[in-house]
C-alpha atoms as a PDB file:
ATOM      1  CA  UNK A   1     -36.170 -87.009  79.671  1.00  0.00           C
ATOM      2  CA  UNK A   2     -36.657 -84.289  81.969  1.00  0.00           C
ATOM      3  CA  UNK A   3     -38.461 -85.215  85.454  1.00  0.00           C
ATOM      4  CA  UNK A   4     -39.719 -81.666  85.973  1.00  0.00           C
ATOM      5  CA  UNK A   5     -43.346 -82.355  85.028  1.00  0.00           C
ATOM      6  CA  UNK A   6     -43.419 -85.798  86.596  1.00  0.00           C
ATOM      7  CA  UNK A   7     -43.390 -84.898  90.247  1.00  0.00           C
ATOM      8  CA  UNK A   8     -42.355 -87.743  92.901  1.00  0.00           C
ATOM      9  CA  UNK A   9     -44.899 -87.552  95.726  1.00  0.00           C
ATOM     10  CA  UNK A  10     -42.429 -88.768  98.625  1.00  0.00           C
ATOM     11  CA  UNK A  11     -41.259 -88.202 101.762  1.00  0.00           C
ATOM     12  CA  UNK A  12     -37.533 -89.247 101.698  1.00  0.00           C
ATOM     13  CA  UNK A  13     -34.802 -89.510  99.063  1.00  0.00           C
ATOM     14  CA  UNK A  14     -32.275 -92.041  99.401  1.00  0.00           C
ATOM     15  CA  UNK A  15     -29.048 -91.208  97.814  1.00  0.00           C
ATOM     16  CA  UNK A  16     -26.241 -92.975  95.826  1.00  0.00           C
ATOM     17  CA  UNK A  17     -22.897 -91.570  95.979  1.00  0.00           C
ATOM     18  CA  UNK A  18     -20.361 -92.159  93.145  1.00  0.00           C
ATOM     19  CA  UNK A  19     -21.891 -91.487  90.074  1.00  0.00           C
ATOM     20  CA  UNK A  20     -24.479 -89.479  91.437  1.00  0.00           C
ATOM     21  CA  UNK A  21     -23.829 -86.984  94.144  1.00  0.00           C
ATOM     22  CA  UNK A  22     -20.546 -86.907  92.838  1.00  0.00           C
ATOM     23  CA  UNK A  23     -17.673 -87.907  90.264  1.00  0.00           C
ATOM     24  CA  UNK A  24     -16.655 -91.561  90.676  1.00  0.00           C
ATOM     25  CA  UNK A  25     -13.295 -90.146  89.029  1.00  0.00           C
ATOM     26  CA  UNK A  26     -12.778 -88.048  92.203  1.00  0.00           C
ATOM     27  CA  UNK A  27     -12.873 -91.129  94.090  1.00  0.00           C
ATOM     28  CA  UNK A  28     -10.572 -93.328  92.232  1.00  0.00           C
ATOM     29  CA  UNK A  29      -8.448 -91.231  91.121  1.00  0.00           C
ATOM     30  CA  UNK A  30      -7.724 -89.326  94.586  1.00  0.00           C
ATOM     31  CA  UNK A  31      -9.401 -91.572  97.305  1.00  0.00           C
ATOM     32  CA  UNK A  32      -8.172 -94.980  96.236  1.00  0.00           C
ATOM     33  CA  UNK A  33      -4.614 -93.954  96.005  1.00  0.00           C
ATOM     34  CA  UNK A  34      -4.809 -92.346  99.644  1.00  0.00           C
ATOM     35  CA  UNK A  35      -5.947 -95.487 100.891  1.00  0.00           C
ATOM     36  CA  UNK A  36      -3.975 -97.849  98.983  1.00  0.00           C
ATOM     37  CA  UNK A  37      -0.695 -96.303 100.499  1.00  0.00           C
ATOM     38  CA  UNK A  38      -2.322 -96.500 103.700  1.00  0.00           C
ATOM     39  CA  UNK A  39      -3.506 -99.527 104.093  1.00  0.00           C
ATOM     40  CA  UNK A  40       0.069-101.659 105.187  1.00  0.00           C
ATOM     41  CA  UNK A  41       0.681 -99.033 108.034  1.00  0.00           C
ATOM     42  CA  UNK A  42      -2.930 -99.567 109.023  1.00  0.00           C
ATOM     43  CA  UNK A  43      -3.264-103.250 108.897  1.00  0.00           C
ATOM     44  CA  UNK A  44       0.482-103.601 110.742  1.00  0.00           C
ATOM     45  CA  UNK A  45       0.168-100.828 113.676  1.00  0.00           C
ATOM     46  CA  UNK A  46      -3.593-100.765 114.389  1.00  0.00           C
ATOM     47  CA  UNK A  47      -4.637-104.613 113.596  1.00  0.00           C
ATOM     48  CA  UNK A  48      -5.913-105.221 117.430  1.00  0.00           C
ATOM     49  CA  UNK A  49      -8.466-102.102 117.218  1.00  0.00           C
ATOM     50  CA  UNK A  50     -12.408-103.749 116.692  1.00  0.00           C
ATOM     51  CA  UNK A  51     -12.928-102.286 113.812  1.00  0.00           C
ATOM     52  CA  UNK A  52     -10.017-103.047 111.630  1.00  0.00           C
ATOM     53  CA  UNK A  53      -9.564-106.622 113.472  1.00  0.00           C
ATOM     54  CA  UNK A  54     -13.188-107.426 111.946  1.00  0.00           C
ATOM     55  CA  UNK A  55     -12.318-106.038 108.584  1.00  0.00           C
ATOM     56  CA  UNK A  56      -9.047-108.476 108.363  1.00  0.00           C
ATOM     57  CA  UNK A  57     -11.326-111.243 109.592  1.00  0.00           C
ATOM     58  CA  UNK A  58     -13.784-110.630 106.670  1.00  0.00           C
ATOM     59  CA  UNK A  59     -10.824-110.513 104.181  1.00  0.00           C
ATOM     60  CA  UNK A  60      -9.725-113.493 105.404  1.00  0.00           C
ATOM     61  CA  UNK A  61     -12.862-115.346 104.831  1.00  0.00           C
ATOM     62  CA  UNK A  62     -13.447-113.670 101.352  1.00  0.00           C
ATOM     63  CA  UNK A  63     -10.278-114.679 100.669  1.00  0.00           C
ATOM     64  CA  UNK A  64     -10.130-118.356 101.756  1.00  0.00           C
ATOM     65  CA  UNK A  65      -7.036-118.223 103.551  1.00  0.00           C
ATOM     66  CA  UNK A  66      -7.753-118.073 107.172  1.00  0.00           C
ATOM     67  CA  UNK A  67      -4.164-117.439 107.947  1.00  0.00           C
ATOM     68  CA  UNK A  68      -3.352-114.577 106.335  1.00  0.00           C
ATOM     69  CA  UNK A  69      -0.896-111.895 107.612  1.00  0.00           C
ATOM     70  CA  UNK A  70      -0.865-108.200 106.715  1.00  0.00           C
ATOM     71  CA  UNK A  71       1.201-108.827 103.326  1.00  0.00           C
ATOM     72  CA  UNK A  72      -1.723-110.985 102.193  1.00  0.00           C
ATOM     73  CA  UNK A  73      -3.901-108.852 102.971  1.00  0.00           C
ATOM     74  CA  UNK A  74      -2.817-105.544 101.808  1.00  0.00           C
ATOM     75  CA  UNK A  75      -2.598-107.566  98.401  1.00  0.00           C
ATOM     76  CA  UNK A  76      -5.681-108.871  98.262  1.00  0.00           C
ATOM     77  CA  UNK A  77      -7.531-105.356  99.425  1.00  0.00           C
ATOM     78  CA  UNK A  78      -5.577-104.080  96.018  1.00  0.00           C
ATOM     79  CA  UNK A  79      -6.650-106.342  94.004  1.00  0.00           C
ATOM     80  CA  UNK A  80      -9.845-105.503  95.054  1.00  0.00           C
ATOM     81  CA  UNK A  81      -9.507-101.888  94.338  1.00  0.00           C
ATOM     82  CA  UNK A  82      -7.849-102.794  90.906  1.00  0.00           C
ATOM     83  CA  UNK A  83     -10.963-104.673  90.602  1.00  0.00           C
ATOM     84  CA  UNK A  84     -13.506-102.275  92.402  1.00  0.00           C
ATOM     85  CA  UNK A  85     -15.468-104.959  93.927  1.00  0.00           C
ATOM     86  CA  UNK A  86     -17.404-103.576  96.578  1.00  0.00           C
ATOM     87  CA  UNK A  87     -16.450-105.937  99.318  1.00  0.00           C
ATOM     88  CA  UNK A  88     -17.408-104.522 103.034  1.00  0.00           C
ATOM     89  CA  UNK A  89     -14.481-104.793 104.441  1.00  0.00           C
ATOM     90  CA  UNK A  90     -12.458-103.073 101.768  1.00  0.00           C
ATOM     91  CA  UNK A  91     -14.934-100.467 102.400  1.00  0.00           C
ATOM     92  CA  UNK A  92     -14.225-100.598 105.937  1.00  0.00           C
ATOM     93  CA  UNK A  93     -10.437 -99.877 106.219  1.00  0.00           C
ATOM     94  CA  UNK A  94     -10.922 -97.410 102.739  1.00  0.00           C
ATOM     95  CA  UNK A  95     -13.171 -95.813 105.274  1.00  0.00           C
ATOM     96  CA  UNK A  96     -11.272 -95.316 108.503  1.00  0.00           C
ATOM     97  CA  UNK A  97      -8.529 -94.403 106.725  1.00  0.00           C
ATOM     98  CA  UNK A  98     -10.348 -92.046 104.416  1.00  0.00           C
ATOM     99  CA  UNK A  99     -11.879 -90.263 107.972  1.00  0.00           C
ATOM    100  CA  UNK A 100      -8.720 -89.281 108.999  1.00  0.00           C
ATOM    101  CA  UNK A 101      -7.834 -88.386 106.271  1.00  0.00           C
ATOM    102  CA  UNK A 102     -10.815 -85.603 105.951  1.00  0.00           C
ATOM    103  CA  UNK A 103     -10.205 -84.635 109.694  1.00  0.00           C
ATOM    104  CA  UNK A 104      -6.608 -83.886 108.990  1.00  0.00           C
ATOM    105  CA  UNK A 105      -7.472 -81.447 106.086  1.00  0.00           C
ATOM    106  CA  UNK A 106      -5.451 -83.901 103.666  1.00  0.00           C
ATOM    107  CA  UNK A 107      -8.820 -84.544 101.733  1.00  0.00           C
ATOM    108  CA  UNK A 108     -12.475 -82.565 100.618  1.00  0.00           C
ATOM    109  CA  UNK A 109     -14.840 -84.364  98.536  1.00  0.00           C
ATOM    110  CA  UNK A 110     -16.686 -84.006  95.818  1.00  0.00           C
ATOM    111  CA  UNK A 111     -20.365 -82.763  94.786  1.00  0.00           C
ATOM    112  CA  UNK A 112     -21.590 -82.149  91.712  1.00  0.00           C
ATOM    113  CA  UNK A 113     -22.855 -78.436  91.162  1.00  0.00           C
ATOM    114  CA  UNK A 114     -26.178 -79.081  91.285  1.00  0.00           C
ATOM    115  CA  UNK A 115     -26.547 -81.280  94.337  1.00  0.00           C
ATOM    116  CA  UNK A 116     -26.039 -78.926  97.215  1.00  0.00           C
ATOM    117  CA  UNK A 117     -28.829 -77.000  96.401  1.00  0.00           C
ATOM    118  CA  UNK A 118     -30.913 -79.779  95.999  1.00  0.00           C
ATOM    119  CA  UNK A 119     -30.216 -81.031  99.142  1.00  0.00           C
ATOM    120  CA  UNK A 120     -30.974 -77.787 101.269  1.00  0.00           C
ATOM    121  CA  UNK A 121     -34.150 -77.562  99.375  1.00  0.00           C
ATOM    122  CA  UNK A 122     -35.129 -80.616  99.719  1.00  0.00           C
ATOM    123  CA  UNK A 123     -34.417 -80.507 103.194  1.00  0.00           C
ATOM    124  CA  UNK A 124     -36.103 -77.480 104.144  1.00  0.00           C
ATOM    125  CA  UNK A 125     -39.042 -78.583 102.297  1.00  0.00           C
ATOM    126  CA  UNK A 126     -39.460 -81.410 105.603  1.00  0.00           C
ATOM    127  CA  UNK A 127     -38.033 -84.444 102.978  1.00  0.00           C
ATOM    128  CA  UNK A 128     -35.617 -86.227 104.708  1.00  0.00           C
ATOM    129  CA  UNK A 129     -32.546 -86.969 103.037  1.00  0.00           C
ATOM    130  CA  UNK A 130     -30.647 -90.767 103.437  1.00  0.00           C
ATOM    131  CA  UNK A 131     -27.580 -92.320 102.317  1.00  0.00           C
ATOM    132  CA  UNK A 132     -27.013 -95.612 100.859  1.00  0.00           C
ATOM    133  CA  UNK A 133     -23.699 -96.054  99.237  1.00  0.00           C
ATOM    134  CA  UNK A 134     -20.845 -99.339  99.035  1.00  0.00           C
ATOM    135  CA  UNK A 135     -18.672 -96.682 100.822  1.00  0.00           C
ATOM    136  CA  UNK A 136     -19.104 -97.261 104.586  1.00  0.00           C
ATOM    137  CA  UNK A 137     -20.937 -95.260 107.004  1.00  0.00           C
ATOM    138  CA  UNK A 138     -17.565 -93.827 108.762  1.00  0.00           C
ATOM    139  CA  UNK A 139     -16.312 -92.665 104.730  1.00  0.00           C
ATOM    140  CA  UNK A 140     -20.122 -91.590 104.299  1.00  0.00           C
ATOM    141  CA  UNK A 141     -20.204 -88.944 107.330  1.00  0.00           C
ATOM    142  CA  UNK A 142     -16.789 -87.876 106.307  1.00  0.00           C
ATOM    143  CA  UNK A 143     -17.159 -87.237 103.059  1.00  0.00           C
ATOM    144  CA  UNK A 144     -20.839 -85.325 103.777  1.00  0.00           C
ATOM    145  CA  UNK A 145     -18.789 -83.662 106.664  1.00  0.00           C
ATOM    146  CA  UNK A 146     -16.154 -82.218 104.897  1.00  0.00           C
ATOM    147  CA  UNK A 147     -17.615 -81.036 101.353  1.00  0.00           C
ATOM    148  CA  UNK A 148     -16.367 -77.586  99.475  1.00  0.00           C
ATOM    149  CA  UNK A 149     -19.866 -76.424 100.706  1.00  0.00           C
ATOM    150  CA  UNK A 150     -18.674 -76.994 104.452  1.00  0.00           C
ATOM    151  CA  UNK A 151     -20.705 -79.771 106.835  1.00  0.00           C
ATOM    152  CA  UNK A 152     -23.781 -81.276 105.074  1.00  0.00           C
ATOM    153  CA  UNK A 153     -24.296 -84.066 107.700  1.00  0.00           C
ATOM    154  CA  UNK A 154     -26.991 -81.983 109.332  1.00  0.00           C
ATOM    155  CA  UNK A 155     -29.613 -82.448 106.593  1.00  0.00           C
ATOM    156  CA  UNK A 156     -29.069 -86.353 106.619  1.00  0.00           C
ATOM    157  CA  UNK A 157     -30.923 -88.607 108.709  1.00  0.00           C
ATOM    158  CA  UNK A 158     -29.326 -91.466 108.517  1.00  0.00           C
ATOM    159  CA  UNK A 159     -26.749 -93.551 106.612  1.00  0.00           C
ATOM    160  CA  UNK A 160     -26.425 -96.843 104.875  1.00  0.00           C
ATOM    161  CA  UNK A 161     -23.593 -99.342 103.614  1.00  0.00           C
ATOM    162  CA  UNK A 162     -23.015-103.093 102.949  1.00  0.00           C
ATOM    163  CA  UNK A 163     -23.166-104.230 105.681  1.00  0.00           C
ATOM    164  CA  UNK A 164     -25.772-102.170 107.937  1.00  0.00           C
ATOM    165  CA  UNK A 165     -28.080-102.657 104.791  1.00  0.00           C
ATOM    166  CA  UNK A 166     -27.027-105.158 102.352  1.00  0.00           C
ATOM    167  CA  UNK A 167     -25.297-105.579  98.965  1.00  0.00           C
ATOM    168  CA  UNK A 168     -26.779-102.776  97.020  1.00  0.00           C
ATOM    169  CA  UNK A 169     -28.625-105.257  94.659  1.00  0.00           C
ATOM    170  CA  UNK A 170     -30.538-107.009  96.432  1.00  0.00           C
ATOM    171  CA  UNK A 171     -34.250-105.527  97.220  1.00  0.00           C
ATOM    172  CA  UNK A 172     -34.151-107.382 100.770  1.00  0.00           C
ATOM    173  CA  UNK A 173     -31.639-104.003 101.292  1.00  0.00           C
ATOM    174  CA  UNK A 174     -33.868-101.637 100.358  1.00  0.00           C
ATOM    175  CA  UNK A 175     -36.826-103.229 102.127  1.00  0.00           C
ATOM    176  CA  UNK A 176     -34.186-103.789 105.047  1.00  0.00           C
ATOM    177  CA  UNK A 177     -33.548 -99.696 105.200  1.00  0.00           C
ATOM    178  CA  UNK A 178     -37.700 -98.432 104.491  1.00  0.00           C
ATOM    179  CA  UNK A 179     -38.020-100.575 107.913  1.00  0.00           C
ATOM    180  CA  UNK A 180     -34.891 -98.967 109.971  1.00  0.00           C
ATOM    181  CA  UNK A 181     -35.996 -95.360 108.349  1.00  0.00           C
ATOM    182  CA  UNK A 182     -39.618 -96.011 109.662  1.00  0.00           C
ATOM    183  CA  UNK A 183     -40.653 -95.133 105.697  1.00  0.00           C
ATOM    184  CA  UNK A 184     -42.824 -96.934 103.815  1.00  0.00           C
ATOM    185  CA  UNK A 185     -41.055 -98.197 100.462  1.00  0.00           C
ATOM    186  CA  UNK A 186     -43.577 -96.167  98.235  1.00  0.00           C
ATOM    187  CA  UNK A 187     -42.950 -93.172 100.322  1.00  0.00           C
ATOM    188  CA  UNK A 188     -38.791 -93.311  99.131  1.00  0.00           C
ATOM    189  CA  UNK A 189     -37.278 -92.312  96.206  1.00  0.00           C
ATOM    190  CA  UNK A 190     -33.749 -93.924  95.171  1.00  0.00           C
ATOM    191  CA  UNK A 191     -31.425 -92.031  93.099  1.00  0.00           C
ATOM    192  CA  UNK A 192     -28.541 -94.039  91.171  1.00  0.00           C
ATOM    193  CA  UNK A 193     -26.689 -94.270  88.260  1.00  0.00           C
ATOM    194  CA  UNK A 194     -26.337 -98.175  88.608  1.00  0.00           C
ATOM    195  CA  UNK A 195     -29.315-100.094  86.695  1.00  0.00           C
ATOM    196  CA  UNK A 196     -28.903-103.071  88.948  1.00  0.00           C
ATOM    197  CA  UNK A 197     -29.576-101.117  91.953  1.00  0.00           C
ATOM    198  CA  UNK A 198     -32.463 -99.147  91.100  1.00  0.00           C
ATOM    199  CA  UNK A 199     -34.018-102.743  89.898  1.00  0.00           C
ATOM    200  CA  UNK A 200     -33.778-103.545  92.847  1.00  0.00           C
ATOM    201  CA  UNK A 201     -34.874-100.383  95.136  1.00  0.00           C
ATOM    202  CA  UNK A 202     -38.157-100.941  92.714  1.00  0.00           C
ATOM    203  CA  UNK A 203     -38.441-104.492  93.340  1.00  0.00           C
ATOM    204  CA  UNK A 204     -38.911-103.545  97.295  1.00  0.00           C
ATOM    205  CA  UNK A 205     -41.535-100.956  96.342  1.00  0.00           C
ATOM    206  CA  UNK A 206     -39.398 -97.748  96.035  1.00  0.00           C
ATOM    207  CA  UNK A 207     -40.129 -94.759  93.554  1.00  0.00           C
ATOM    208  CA  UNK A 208     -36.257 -94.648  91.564  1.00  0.00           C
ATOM    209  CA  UNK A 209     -34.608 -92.135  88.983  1.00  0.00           C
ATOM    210  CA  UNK A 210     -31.763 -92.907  87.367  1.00  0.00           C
ATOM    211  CA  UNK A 211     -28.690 -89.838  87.150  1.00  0.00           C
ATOM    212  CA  UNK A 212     -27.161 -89.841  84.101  1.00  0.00           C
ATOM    213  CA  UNK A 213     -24.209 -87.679  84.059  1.00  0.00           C
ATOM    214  CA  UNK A 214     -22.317 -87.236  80.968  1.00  0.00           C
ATOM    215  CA  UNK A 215     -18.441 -89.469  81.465  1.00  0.00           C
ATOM    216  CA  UNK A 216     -19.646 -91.613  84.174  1.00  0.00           C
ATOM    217  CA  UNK A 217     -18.921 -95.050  83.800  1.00  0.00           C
ATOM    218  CA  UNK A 218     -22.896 -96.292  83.424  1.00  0.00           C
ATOM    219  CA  UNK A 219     -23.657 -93.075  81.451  1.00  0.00           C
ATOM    220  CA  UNK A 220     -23.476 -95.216  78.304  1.00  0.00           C
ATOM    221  CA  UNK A 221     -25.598 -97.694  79.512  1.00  0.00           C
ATOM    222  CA  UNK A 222     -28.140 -96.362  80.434  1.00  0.00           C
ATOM    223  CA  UNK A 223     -30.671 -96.470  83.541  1.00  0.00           C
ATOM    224  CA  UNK A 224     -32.979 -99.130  82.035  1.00  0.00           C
ATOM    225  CA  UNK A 225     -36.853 -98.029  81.961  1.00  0.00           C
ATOM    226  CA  UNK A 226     -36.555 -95.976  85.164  1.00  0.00           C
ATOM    227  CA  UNK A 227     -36.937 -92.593  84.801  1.00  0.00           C
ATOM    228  CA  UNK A 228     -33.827 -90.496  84.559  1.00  0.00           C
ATOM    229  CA  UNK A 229     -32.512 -87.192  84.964  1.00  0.00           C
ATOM    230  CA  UNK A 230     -29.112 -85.060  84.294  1.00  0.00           C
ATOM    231  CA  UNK A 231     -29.330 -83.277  86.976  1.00  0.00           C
ATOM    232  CA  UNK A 232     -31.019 -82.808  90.480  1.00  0.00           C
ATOM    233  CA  UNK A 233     -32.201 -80.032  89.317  1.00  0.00           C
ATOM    234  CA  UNK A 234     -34.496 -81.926  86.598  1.00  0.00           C
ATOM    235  CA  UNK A 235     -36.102 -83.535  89.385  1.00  0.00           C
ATOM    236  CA  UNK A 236     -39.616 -82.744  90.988  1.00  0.00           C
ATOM    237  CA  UNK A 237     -40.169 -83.453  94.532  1.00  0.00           C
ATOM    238  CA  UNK A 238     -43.428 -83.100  96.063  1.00  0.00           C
ATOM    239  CA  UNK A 239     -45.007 -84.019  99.289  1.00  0.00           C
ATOM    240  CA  UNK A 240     -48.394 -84.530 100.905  1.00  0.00           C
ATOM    241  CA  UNK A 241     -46.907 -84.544 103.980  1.00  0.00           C
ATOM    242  CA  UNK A 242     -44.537 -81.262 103.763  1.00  0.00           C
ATOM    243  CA  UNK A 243     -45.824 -77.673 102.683  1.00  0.00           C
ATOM    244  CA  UNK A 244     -45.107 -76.832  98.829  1.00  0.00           C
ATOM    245  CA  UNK A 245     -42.618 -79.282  96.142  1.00  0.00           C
ATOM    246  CA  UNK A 246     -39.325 -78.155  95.062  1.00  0.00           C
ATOM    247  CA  UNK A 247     -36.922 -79.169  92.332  1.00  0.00           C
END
């Protein structure tokens, strides 16, 4: 069902990444493997930096084994990526590592044709654009930083993961991120591909459209009753607070 004739009158559109802005096959077929052979040199030579020594602490407690060392861990974080649980601190170390990785040149990401131009036009209409994705804000800014189109981090205003914002399904996260935006929940739109988290971005009072994109993994599925779209391009955006809608 096209959106085209069923304008959202909002002021902000919160993004999903995999699935969505881009192909979830780009990231595990090329960003899980850069991490994965990454991640013993990382937990071994830079274990006493903040950032990682949280992360092990986290996998540690996930794990139930408060004592384990960076062989336990580097297991367990692939088992997790076997599995593709969404645990934060996965997401953490995936995204350090995956920042360097983009500021070395090693790695570009991934957007579907049809989002770029969305973006800028959404952007220059005065929506502001969000980003709430399992990814962590670190892999977020890189990947928006480093597309084929060149730096789109200036048209965001802010980003969102896990653990700034909550597990994904859970409306207190949406409701947590309208209240850090400054955004009223019915002034938001959510796009996703993931049933369980547009659920629950309506359940906190958020307009949601589901991207169906044909060979994603929830393309089958479905998006539930929400209202669902292709493409960004099939989608209406319109504003009482900006000048003009665009689509």
């Amino acid at each position: 069902m096209s959106l085209r004739h069923h304008p959202f009158d909002v002021d902000a559109v919160v993004l999903d990444i995999e699935g969505t802005t881009s192909a979830t096959g780009f990231v595990v077929d090329v960003l899980y493997p850069y991490s994965r052979a990454r991640f013993a040199a990382l937990l071994t030579e830079r274990a006493d930096e903040p950032a990682v020594a949280r992360a092990i602490d986290q996998v540690r407690e996930l794990s139930g084994d408060p004592d384990a060392g960076p062989d336990a861990i580097e297991k367990t974080l692939n088992s997790w990526l076997d599995d593709d649980r969404k645990a934060t601190p996965l997401k953490t170390l995936q995204g350090i590592v995956w920042a360097e990785g983009f500021a070395r040149g090693d790695l570009v990401s991934h957007f579907y044709d049809d989002v770029v131009p969305a973006l800028r036009a959404w952007h220059a209409a005065g929506l502001r654009l969000y980003v709430y994705s399992s990814g962590s804000v670190p892999a977020q800014r890189a990947w928006f930083g480093h597309s084929p189109d060149g730096d789109l981090t200036p048209l965001l205003s802010g980003l969102y993961d896990t653990e700034n914002a909550g597990p994904k399904q859970e409306p207190a996260s949406y409701r947590r991120i309208a209240g850090s935006a400054g955004i009223p929940g019915g002034r938001l739109l959510f796009l996703s591909d993931r049933p369980g988290e547009l659920d629950a971005a309506r359940a906190a009072g958020w307009h949601t459209a589901g991207i169906r994109r044909p060979g994603e993994p929830y393309y089958e599925q479905g998006v539930g009753d929400h209202p669902q779209a292709g493409t960004f391009d099939e989608i209406t955006i319109s504003t009482t607070s900006t000048t003009g809608s665009t689509a």
